[in-house]
N, C-alpha and C. Protein backbone atom coordinates (compact mmCIF):
# COMPACT_ATOMS: atom_id res chain seq x y z
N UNK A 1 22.96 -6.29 142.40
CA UNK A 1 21.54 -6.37 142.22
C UNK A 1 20.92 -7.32 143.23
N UNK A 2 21.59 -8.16 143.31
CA UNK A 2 20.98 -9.12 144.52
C UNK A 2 21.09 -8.69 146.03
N UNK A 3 21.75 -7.42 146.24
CA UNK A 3 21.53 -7.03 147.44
C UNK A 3 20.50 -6.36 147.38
N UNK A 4 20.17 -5.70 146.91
CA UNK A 4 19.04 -4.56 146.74
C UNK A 4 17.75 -5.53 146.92
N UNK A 5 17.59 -6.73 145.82
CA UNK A 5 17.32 -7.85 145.92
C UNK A 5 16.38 -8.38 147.48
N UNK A 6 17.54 -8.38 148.20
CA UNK A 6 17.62 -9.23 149.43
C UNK A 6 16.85 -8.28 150.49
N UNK A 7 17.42 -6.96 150.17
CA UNK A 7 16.94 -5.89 151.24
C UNK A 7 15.24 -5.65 150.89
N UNK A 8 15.18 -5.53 149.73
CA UNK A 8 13.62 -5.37 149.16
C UNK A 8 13.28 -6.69 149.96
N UNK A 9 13.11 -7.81 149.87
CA UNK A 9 13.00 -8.89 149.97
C UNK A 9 12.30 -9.39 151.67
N UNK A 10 13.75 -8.07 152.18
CA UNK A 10 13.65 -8.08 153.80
C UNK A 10 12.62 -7.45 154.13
N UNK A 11 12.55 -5.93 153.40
CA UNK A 11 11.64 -5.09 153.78
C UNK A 11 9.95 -5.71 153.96
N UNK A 12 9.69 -6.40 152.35
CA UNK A 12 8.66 -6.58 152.19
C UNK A 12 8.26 -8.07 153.72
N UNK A 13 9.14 -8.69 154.03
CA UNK A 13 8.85 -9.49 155.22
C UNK A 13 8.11 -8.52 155.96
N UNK A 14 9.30 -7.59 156.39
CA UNK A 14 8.95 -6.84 157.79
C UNK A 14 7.67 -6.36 157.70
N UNK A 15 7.33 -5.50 156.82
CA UNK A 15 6.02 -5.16 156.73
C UNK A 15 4.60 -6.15 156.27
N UNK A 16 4.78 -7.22 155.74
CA UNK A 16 4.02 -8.65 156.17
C UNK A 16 3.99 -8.90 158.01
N UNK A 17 5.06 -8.69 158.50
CA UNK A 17 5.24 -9.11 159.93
C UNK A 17 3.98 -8.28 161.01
N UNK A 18 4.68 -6.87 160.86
CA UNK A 18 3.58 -5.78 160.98
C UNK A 18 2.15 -5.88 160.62
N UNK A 19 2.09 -6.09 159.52
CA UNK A 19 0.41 -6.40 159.52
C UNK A 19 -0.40 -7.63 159.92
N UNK A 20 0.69 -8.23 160.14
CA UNK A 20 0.31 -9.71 160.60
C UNK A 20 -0.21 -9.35 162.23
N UNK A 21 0.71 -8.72 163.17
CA UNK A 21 0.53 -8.08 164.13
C UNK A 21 -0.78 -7.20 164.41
N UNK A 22 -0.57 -6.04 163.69
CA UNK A 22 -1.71 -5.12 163.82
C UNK A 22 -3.18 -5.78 163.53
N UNK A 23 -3.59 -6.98 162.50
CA UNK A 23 -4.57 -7.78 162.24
C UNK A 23 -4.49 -8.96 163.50
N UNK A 24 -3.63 -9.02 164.28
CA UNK A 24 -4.43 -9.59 165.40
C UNK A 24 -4.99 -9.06 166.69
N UNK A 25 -4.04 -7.50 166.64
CA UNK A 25 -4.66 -6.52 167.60
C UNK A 25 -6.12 -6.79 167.31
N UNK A 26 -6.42 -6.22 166.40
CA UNK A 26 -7.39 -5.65 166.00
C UNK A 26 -8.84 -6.73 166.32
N UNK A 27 -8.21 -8.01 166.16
CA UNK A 27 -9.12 -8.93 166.44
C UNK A 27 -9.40 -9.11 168.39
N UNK A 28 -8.19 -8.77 169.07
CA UNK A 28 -8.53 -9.09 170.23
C UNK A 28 -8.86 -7.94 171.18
N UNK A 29 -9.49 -6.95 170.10
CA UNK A 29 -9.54 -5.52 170.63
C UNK A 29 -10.97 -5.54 171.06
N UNK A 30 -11.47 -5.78 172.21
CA UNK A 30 -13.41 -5.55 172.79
C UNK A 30 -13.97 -4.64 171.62
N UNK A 31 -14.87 -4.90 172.10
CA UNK A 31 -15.79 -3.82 170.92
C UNK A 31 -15.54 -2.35 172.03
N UNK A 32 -16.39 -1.61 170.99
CA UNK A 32 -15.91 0.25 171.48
C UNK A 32 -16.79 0.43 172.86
N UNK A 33 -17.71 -0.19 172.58
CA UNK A 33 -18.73 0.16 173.98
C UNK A 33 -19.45 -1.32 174.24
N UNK A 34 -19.14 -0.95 175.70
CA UNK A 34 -19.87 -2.49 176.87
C UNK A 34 -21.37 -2.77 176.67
N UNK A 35 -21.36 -3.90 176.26
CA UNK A 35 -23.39 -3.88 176.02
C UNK A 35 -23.45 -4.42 177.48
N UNK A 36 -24.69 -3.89 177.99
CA UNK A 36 -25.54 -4.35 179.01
C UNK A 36 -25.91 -5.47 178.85
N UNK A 37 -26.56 -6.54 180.28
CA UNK A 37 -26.74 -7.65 179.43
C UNK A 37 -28.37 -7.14 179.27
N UNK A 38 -29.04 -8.20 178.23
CA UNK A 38 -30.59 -8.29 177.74
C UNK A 38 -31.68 -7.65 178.67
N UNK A 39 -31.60 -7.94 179.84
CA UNK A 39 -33.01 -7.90 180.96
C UNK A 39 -32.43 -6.08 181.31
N UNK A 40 -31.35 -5.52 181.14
CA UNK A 40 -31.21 -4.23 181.80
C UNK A 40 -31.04 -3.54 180.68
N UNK A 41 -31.20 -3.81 179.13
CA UNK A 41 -31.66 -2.70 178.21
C UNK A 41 -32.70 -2.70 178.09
N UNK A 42 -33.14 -1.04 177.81
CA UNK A 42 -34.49 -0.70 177.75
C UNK A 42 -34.97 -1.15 176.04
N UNK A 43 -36.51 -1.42 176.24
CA UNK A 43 -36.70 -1.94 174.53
C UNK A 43 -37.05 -0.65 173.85
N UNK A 44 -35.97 -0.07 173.45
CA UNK A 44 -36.21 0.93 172.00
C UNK A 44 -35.91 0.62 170.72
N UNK A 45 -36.97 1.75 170.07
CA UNK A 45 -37.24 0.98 168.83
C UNK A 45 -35.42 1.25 168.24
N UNK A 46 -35.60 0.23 167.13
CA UNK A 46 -34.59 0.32 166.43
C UNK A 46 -34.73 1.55 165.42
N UNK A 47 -33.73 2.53 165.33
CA UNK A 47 -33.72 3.76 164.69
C UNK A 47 -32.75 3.40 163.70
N UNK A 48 -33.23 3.59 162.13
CA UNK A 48 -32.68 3.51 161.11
C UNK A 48 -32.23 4.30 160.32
N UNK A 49 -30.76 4.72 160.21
CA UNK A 49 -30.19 5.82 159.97
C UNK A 49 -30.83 6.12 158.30
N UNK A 50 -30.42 7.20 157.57
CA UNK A 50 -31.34 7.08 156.30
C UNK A 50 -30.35 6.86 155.33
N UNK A 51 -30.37 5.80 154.83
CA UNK A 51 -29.67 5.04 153.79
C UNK A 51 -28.86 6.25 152.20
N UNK A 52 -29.41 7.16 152.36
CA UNK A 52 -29.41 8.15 151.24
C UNK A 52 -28.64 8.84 151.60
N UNK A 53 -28.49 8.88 153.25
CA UNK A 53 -27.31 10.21 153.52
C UNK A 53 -25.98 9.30 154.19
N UNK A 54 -25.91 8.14 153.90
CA UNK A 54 -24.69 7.25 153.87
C UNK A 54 -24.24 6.77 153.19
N UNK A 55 -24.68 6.90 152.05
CA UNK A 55 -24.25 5.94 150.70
C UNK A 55 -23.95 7.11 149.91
N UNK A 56 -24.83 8.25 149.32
CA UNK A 56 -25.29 8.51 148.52
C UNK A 56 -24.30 10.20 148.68
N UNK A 57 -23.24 10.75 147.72
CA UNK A 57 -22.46 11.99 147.57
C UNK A 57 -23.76 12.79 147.96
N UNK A 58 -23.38 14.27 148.44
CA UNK A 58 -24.05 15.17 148.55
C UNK A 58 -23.90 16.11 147.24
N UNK A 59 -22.97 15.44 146.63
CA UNK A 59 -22.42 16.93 145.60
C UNK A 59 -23.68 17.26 144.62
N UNK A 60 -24.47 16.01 143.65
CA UNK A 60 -25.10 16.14 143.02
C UNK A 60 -26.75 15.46 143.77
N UNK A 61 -26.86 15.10 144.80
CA UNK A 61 -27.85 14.18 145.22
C UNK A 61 -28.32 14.86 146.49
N UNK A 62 -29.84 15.62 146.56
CA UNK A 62 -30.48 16.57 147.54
C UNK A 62 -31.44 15.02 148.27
N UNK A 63 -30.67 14.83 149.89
CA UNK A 63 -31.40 14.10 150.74
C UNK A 63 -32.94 14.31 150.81
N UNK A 64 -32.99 15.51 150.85
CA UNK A 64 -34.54 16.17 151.41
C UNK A 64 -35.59 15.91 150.52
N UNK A 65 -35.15 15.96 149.39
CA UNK A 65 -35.94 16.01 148.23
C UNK A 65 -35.89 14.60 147.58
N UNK A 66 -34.96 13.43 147.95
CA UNK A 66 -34.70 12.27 147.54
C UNK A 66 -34.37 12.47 145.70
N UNK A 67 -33.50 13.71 145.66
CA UNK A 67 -33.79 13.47 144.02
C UNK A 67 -32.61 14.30 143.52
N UNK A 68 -32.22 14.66 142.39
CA UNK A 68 -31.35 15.56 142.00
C UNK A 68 -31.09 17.19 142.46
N UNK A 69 -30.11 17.65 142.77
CA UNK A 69 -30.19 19.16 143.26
C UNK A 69 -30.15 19.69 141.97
N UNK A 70 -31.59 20.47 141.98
CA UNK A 70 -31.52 20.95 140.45
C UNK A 70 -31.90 22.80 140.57
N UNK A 71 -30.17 22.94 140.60
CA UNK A 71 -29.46 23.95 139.82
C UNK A 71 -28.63 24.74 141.17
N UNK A 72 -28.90 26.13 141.25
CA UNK A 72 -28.18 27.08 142.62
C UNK A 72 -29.56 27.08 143.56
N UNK A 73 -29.39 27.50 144.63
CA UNK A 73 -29.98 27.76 145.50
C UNK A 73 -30.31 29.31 145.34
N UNK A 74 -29.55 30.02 144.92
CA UNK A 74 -29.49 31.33 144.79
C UNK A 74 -28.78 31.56 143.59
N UNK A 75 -29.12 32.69 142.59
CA UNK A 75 -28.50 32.76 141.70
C UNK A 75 -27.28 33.62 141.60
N UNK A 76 -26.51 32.95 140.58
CA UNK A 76 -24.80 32.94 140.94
C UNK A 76 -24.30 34.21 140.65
N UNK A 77 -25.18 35.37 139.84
CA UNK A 77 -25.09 36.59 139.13
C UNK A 77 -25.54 37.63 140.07
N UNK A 78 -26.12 37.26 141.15
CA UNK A 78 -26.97 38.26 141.90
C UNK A 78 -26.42 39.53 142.67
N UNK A 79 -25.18 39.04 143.18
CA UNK A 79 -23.76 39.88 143.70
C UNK A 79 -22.94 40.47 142.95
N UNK A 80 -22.90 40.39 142.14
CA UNK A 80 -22.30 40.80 140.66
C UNK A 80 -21.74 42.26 140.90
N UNK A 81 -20.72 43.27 141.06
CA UNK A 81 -20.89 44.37 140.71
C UNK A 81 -20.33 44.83 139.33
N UNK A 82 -19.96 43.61 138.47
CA UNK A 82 -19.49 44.14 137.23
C UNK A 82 -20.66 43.38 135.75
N UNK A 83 -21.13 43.31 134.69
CA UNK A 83 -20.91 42.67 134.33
C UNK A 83 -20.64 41.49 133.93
N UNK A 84 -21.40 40.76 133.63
CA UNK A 84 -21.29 39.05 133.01
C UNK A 84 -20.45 39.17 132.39
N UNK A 85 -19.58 37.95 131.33
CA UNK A 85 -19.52 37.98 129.92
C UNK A 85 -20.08 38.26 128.64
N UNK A 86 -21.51 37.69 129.61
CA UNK A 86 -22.38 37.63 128.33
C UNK A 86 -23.00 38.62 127.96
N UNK A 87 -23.14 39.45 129.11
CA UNK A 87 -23.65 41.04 128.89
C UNK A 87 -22.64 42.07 127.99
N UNK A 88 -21.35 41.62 128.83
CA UNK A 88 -20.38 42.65 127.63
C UNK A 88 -20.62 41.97 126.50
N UNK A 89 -20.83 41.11 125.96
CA UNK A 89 -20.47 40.10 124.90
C UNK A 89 -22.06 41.02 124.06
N UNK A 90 -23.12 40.79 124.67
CA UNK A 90 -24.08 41.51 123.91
C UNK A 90 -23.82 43.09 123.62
N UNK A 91 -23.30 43.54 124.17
CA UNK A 91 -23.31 45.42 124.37
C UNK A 91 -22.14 45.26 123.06
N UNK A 92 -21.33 45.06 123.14
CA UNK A 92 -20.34 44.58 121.83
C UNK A 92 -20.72 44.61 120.42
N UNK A 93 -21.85 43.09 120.47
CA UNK A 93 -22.79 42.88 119.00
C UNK A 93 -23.69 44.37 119.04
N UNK A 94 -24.23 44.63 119.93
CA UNK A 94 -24.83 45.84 119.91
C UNK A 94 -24.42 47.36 118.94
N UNK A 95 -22.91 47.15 119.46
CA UNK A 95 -22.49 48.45 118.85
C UNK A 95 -22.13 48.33 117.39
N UNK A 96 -21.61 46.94 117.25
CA UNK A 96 -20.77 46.15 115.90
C UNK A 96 -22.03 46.83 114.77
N UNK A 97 -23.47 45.97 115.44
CA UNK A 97 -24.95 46.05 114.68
C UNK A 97 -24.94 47.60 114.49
N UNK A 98 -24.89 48.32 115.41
CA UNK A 98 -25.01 49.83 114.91
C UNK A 98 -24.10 50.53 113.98
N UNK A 99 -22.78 50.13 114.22
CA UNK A 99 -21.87 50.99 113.04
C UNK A 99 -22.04 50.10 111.91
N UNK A 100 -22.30 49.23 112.04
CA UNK A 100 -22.56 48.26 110.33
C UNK A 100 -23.75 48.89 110.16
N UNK A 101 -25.35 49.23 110.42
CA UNK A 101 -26.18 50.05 109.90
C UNK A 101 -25.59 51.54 109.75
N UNK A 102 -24.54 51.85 109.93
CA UNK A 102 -24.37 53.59 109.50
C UNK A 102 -23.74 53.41 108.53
């Protein structure tokens, strides 16, 4: 048990070692792009990305509208060539209702 122990022990160094490494790359790495100095950038305005479409899921949350996406865009039945459930499901009670009145 104490080898297993020792080797776990080792492993978990090595990979402390490694990140110890890669976290100083990372620090002596330039930034991604060369700034100009001050007097040779042009003054544009500062453009502010829109906070709603970086934070905020698309799944349930419509940017455009700043508000809930509320419901399909198109309805989900429209392509249909068979049948709903709910349609067979009525045509069913339908017939049930008719042979119970005979």
């Amino acid at each position: 048990m104490s080898s297993s122990h020792a080797s776990l022990s080792a492993a978990t160094d090595d990979r402390k070692a490694r990140l110890a490494k890669l976290k100083n790359l990372k620090r002596k790495q330039p930034g991604d792009e060369i700034v100009a100095p001050e007097s040779e950038r042009g003054q544009s305005p500062a453009v502010e990305p829109d906070v709603s479409r970086l934070h905020v899921s698309g799944r349930n949350y419509d940017p455009e509208t700043r508000g809930p996406k509320l419901g399909f865009e198109q309805d989900p039945t429209l392509n249909l060539d068979k049948p709903t459930l709910e349609e067979q499901a009525a045509e069913v009670e339908a017939e049930i209702k008719q042979k119970a009145a005979e």
